[in-house]
N, C-alpha and C. Protein backbone atom coordinates (compact mmCIF):
# COMPACT_ATOMS: atom_id res chain seq x y z
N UNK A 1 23.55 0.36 3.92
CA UNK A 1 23.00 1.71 3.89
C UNK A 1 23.72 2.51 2.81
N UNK A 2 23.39 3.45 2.20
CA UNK A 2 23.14 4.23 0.54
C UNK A 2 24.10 5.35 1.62
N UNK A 3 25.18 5.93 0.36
CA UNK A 3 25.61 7.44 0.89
C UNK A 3 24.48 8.21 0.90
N UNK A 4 24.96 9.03 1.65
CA UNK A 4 24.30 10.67 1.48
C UNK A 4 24.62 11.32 -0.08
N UNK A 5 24.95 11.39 -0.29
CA UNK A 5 25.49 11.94 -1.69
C UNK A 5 24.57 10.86 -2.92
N UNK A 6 24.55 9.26 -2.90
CA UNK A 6 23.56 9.18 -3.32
C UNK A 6 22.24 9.45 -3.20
N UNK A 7 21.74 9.20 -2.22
CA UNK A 7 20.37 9.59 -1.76
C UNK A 7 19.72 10.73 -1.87
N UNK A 8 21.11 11.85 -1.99
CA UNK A 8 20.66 13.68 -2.19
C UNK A 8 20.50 13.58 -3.46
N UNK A 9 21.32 13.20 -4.21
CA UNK A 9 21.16 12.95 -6.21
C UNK A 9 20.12 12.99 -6.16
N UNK A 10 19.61 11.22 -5.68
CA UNK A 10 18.21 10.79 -6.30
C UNK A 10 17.22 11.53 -5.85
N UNK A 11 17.01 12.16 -4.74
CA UNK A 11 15.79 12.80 -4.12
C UNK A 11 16.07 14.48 -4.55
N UNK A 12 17.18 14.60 -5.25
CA UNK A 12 16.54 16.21 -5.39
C UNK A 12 17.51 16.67 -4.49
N UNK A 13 17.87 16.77 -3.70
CA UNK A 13 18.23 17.69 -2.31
C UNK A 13 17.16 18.21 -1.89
N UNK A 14 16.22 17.59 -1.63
CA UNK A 14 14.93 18.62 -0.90
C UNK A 14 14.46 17.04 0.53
N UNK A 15 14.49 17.58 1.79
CA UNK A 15 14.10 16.79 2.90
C UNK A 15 12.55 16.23 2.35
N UNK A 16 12.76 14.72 2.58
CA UNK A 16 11.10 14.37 2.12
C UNK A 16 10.56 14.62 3.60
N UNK A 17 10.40 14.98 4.60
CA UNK A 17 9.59 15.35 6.02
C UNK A 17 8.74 16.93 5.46
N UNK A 18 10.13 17.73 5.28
CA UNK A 18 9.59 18.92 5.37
C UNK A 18 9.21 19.53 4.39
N UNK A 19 9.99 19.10 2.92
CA UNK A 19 10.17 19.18 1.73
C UNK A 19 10.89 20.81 1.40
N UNK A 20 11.80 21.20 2.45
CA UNK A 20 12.67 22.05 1.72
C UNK A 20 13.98 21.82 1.55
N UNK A 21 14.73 22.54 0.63
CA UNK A 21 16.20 22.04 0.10
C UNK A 21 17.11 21.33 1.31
N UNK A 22 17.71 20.73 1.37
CA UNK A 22 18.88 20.76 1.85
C UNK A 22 20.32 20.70 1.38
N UNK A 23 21.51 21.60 1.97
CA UNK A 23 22.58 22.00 1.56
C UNK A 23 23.53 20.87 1.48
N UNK A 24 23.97 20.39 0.48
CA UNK A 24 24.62 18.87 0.68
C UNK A 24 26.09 19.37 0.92
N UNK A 25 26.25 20.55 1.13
CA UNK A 25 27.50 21.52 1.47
C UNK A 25 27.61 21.19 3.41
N UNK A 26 26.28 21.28 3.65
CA UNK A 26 26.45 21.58 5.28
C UNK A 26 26.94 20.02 5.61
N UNK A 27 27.67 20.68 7.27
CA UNK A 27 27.78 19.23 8.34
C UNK A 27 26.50 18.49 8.37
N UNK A 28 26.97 17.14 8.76
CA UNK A 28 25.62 16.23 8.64
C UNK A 28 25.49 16.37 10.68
N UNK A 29 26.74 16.99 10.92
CA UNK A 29 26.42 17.25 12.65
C UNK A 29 25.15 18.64 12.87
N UNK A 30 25.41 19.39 11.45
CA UNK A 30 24.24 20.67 12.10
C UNK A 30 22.73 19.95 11.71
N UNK A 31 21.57 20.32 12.26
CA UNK A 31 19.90 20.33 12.06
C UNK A 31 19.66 20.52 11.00
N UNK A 32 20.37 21.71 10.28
CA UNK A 32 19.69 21.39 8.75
C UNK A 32 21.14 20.69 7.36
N UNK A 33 21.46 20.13 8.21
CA UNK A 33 22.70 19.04 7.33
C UNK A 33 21.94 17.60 6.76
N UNK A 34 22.70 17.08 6.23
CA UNK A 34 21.82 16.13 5.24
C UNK A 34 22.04 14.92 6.70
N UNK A 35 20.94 13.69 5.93
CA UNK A 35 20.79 12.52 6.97
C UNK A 35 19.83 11.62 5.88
N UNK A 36 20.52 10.42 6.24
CA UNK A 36 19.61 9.20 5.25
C UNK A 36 18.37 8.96 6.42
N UNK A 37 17.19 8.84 5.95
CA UNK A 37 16.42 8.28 7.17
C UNK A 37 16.11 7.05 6.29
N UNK A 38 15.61 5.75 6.77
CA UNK A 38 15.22 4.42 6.18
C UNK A 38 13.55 4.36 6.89
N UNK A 39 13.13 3.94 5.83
CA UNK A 39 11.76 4.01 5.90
C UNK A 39 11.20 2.84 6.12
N UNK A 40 10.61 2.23 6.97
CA UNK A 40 10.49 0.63 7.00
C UNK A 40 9.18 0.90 7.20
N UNK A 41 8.14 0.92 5.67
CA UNK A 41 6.57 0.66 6.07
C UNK A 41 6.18 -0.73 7.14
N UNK A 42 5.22 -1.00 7.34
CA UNK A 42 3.97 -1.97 7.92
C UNK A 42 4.67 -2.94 7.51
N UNK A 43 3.96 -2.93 6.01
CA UNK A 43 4.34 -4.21 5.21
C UNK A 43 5.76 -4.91 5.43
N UNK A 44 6.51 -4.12 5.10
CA UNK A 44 8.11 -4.17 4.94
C UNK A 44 8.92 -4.92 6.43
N UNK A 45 7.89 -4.43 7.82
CA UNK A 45 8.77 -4.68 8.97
C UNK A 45 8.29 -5.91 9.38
N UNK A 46 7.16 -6.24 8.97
CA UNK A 46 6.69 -8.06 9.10
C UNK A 46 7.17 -8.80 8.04
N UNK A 47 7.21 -8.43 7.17
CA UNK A 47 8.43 -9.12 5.81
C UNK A 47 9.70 -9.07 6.12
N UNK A 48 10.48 -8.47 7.13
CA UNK A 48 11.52 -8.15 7.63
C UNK A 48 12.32 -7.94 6.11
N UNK A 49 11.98 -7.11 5.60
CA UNK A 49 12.27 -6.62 4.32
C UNK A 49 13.59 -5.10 4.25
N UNK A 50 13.93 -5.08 3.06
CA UNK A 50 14.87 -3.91 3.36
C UNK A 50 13.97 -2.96 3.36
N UNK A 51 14.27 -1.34 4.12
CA UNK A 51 13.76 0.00 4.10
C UNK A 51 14.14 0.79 3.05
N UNK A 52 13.20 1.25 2.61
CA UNK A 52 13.50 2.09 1.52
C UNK A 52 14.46 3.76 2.17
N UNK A 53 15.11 4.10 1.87
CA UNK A 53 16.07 5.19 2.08
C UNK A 53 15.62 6.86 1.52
N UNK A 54 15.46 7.52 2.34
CA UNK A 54 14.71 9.14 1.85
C UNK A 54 15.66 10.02 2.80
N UNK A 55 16.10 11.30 1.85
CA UNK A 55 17.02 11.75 2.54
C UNK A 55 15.84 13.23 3.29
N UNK A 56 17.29 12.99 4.60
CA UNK A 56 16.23 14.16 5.42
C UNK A 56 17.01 15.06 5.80
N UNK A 57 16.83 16.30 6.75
CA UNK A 57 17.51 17.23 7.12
C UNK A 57 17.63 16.40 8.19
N UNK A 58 19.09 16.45 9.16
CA UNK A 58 19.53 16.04 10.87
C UNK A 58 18.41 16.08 11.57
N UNK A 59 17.96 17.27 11.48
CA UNK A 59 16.76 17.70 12.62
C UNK A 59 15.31 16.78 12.29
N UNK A 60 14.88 17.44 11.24
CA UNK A 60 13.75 16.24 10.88
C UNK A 60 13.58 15.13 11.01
N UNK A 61 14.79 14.28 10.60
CA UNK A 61 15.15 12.75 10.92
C UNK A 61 15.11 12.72 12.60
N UNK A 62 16.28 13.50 13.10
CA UNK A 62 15.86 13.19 14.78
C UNK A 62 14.56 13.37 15.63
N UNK A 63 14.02 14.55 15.08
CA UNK A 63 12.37 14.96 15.54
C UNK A 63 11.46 13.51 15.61
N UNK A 64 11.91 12.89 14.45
CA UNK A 64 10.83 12.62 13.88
C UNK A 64 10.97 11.16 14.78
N UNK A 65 12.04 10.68 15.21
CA UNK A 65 12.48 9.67 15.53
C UNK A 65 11.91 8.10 14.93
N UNK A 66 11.91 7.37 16.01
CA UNK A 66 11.47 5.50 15.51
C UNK A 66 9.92 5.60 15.28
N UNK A 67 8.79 7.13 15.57
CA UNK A 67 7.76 6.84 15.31
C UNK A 67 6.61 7.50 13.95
N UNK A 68 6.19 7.05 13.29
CA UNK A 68 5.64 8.13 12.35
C UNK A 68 5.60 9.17 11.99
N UNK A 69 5.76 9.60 10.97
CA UNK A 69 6.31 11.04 10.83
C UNK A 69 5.08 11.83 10.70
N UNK A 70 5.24 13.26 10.99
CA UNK A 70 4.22 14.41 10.75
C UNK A 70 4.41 15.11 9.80
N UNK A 71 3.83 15.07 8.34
CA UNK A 71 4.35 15.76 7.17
C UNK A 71 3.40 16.94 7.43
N UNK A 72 3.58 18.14 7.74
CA UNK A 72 2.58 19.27 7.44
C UNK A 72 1.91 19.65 6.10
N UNK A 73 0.91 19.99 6.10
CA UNK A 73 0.29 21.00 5.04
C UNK A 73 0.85 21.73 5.01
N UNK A 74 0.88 22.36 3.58
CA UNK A 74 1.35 23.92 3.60
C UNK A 74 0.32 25.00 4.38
N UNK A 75 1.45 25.63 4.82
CA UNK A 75 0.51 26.89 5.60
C UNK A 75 0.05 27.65 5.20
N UNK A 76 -0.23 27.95 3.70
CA UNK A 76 -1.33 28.74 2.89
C UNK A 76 -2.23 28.48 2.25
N UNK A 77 -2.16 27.41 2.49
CA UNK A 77 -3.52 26.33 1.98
C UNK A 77 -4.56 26.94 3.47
N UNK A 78 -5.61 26.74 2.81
CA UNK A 78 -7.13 27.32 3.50
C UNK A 78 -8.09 25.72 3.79
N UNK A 79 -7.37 24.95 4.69
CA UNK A 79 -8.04 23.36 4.93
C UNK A 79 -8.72 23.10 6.03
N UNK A 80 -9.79 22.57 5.90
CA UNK A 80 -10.32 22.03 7.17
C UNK A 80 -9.98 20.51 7.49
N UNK A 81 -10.00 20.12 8.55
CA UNK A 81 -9.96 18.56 9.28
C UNK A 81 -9.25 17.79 7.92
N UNK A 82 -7.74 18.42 7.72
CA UNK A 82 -6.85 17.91 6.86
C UNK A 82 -5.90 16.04 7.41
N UNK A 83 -5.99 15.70 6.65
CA UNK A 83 -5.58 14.48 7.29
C UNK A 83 -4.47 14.17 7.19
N UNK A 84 -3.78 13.16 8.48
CA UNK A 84 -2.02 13.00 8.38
C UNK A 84 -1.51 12.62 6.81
N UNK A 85 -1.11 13.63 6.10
CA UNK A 85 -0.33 12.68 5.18
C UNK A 85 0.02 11.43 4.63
N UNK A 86 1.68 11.38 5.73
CA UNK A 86 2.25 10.05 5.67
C UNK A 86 1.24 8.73 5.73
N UNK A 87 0.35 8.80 6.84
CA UNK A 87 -0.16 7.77 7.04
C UNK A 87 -1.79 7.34 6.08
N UNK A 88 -1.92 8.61 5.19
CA UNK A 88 -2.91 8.65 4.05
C UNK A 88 -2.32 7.91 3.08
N UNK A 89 -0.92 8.09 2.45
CA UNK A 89 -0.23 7.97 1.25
C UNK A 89 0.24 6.58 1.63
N UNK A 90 0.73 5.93 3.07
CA UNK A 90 0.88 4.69 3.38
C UNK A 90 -0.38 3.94 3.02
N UNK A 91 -1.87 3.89 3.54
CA UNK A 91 -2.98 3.31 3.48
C UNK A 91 -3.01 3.65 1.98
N UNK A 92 -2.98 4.30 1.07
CA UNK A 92 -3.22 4.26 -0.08
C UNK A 92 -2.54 3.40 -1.00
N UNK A 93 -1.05 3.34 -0.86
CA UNK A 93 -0.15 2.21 -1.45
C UNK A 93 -0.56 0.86 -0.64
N UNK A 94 -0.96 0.82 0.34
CA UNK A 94 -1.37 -0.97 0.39
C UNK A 94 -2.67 -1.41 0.07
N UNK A 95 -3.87 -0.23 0.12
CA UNK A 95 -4.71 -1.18 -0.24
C UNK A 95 -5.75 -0.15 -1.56
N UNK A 96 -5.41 1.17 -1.84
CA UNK A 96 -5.48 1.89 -3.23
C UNK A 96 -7.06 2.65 -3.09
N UNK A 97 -7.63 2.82 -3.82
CA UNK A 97 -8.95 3.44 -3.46
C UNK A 97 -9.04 5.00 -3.36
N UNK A 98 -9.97 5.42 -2.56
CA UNK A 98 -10.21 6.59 -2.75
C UNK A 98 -10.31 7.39 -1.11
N UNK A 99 -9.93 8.37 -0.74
CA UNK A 99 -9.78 9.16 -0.03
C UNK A 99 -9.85 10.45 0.72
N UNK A 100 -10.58 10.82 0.86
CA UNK A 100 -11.17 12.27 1.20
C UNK A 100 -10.50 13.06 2.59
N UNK A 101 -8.96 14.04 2.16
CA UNK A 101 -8.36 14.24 3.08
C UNK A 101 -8.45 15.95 3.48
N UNK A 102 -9.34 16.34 2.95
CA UNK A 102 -9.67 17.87 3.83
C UNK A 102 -11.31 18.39 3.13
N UNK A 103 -11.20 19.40 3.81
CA UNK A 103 -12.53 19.95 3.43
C UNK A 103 -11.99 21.46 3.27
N UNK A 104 -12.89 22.58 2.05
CA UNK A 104 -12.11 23.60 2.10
C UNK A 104 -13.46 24.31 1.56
N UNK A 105 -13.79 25.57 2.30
CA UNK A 105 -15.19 26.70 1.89
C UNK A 105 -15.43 26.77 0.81
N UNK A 106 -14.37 27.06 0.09
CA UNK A 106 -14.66 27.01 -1.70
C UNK A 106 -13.61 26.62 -2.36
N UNK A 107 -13.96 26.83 -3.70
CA UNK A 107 -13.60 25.43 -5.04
C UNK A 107 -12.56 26.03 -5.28
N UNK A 108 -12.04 27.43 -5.15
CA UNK A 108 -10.90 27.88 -5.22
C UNK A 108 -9.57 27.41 -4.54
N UNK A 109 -9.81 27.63 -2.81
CA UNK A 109 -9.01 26.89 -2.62
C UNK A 109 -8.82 25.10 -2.03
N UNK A 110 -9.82 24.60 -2.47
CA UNK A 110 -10.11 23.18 -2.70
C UNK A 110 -8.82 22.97 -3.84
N UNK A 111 -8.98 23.44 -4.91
CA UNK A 111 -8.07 23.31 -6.10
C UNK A 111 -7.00 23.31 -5.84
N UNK A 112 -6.67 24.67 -5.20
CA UNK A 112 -5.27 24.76 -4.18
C UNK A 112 -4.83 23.72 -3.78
N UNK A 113 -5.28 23.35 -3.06
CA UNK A 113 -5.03 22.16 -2.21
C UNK A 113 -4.38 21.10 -2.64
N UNK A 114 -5.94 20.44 -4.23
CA UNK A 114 -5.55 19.31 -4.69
C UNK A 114 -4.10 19.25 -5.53
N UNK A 115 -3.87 20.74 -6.06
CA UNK A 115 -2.81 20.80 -6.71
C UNK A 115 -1.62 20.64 -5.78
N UNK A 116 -1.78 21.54 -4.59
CA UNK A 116 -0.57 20.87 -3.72
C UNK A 116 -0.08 19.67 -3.57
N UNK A 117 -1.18 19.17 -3.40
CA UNK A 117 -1.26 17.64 -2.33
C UNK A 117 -0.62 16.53 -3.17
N UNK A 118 -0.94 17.25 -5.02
CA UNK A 118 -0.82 15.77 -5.93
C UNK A 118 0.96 16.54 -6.26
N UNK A 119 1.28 17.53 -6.21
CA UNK A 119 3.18 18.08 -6.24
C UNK A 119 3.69 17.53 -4.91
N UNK A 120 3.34 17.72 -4.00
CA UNK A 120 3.52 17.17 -2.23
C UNK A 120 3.93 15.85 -2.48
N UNK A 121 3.06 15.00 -2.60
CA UNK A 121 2.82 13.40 -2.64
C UNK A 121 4.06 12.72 -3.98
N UNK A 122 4.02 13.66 -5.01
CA UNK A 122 4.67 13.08 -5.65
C UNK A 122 6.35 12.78 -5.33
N UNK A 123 6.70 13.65 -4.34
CA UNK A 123 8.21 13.83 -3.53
C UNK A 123 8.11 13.07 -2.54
N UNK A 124 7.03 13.21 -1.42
CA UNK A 124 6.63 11.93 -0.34
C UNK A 124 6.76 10.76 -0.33
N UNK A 125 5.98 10.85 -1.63
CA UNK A 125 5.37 8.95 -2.09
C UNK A 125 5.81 8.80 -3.64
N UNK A 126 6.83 8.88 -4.06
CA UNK A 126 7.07 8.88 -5.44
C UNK A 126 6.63 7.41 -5.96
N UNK A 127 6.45 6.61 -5.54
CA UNK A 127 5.81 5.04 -6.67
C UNK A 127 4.29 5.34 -6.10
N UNK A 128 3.49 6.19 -5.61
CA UNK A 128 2.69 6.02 -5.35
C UNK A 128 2.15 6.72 -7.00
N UNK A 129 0.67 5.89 -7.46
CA UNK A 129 0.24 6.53 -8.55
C UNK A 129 -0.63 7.47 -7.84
N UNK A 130 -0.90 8.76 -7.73
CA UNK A 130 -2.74 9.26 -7.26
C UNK A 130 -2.72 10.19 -7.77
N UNK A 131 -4.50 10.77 -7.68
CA UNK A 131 -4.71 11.32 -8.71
C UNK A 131 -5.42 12.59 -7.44
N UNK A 132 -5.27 13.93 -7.42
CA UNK A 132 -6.21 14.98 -6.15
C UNK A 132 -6.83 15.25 -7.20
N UNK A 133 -7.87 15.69 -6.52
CA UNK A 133 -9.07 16.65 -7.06
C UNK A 133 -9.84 16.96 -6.18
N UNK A 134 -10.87 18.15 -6.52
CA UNK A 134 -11.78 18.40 -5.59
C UNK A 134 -13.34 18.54 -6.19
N UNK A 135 -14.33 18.15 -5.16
CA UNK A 135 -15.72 17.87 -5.65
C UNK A 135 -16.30 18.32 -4.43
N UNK A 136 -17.85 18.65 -4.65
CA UNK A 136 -18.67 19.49 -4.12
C UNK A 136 -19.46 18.28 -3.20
N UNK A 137 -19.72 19.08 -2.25
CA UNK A 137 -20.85 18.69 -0.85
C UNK A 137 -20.80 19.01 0.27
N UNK A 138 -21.99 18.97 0.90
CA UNK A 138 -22.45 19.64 1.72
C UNK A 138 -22.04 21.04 2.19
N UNK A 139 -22.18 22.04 0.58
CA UNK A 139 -22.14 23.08 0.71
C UNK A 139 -20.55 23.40 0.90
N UNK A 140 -19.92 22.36 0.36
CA UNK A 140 -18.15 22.76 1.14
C UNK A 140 -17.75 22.02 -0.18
N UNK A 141 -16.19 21.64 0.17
CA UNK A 141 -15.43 21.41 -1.20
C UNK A 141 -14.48 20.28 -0.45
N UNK A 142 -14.27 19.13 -1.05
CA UNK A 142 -13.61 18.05 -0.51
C UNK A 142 -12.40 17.97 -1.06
N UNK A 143 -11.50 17.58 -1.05
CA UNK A 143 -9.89 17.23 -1.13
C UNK A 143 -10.22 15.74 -1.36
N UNK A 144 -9.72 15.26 -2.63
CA UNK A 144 -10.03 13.80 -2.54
C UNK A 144 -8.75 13.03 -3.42
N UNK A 145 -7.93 12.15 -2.77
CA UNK A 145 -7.00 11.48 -3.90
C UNK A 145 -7.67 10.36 -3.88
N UNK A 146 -6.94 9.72 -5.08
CA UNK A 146 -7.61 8.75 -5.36
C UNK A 146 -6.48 7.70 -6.46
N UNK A 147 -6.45 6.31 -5.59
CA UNK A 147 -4.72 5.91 -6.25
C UNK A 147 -4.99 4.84 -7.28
């Protein structure tokens, strides 16, 4: 297992769960103190393969525990029937394609979105290649990556 001190380097100091800073100053005993979490995709735990390492805040890592994580949307994004993240950006790195993960009233904040989602993802899922955008139907505006 990777220090904390490496893992904060490489990732920025920002929690990949929640994606805000963390203080590489604080106890790793307080909730928002640093914590390695190991990431053992699908693939990886039937390969009995090593886990890739993403640093988290205490709390996030414990929340989040041995089962899939809940990455939120941002809360100023304007989304309908937005889809889990983690488990979008997982299905996308194993088998690639295209994806349609919210719906949004208009193209305005559709855009929003895609622009989030493709800054979001790139800290989430950094080897992941994808591309957001948004396109028109049924009178609404789709959220679509595409890897």
């Amino acid at each position: 297992m990777s220090r904390v001190d490496e893992v904060g380097d490489r990732d920025g100091w920002r929690c990949w769960l929640c994606d805000e800073p963390v203080d590489p100053q604080m106890s790793v005993n307080d909730p928002r103190g640093p914590s390695v979490d190991a990431i053992v995709t699908k693939a990886k735990s039937k390969a009995k393969g090593v886990a890739h390492e993403r640093l988290a805040h205490r709390g996030c890592n414990t929340r989040k525990g041995a089962v899939a994580p809940v990455v939120p949307w941002a809360e100023h994004l304007f989304v309908l029937d937005p889809a889990p993240l983690f488990e979008t950006a997982e299905m996308l790195q194993r088998k690639g394609g295209r994806s349609v993960v919210a719906r949004c009233p208009t193209k305005s904040d559709a855009d929003d979105a895609a622009a989030w989602l493709a800054d979001r993802l790139s800290r989430l899922a950094p080897d992941l290649a994808v591309r957001a955008s948004s396109e028109p139907g049924g009178g609404q505006f789709m959220v679509v990556l595409q890897a």
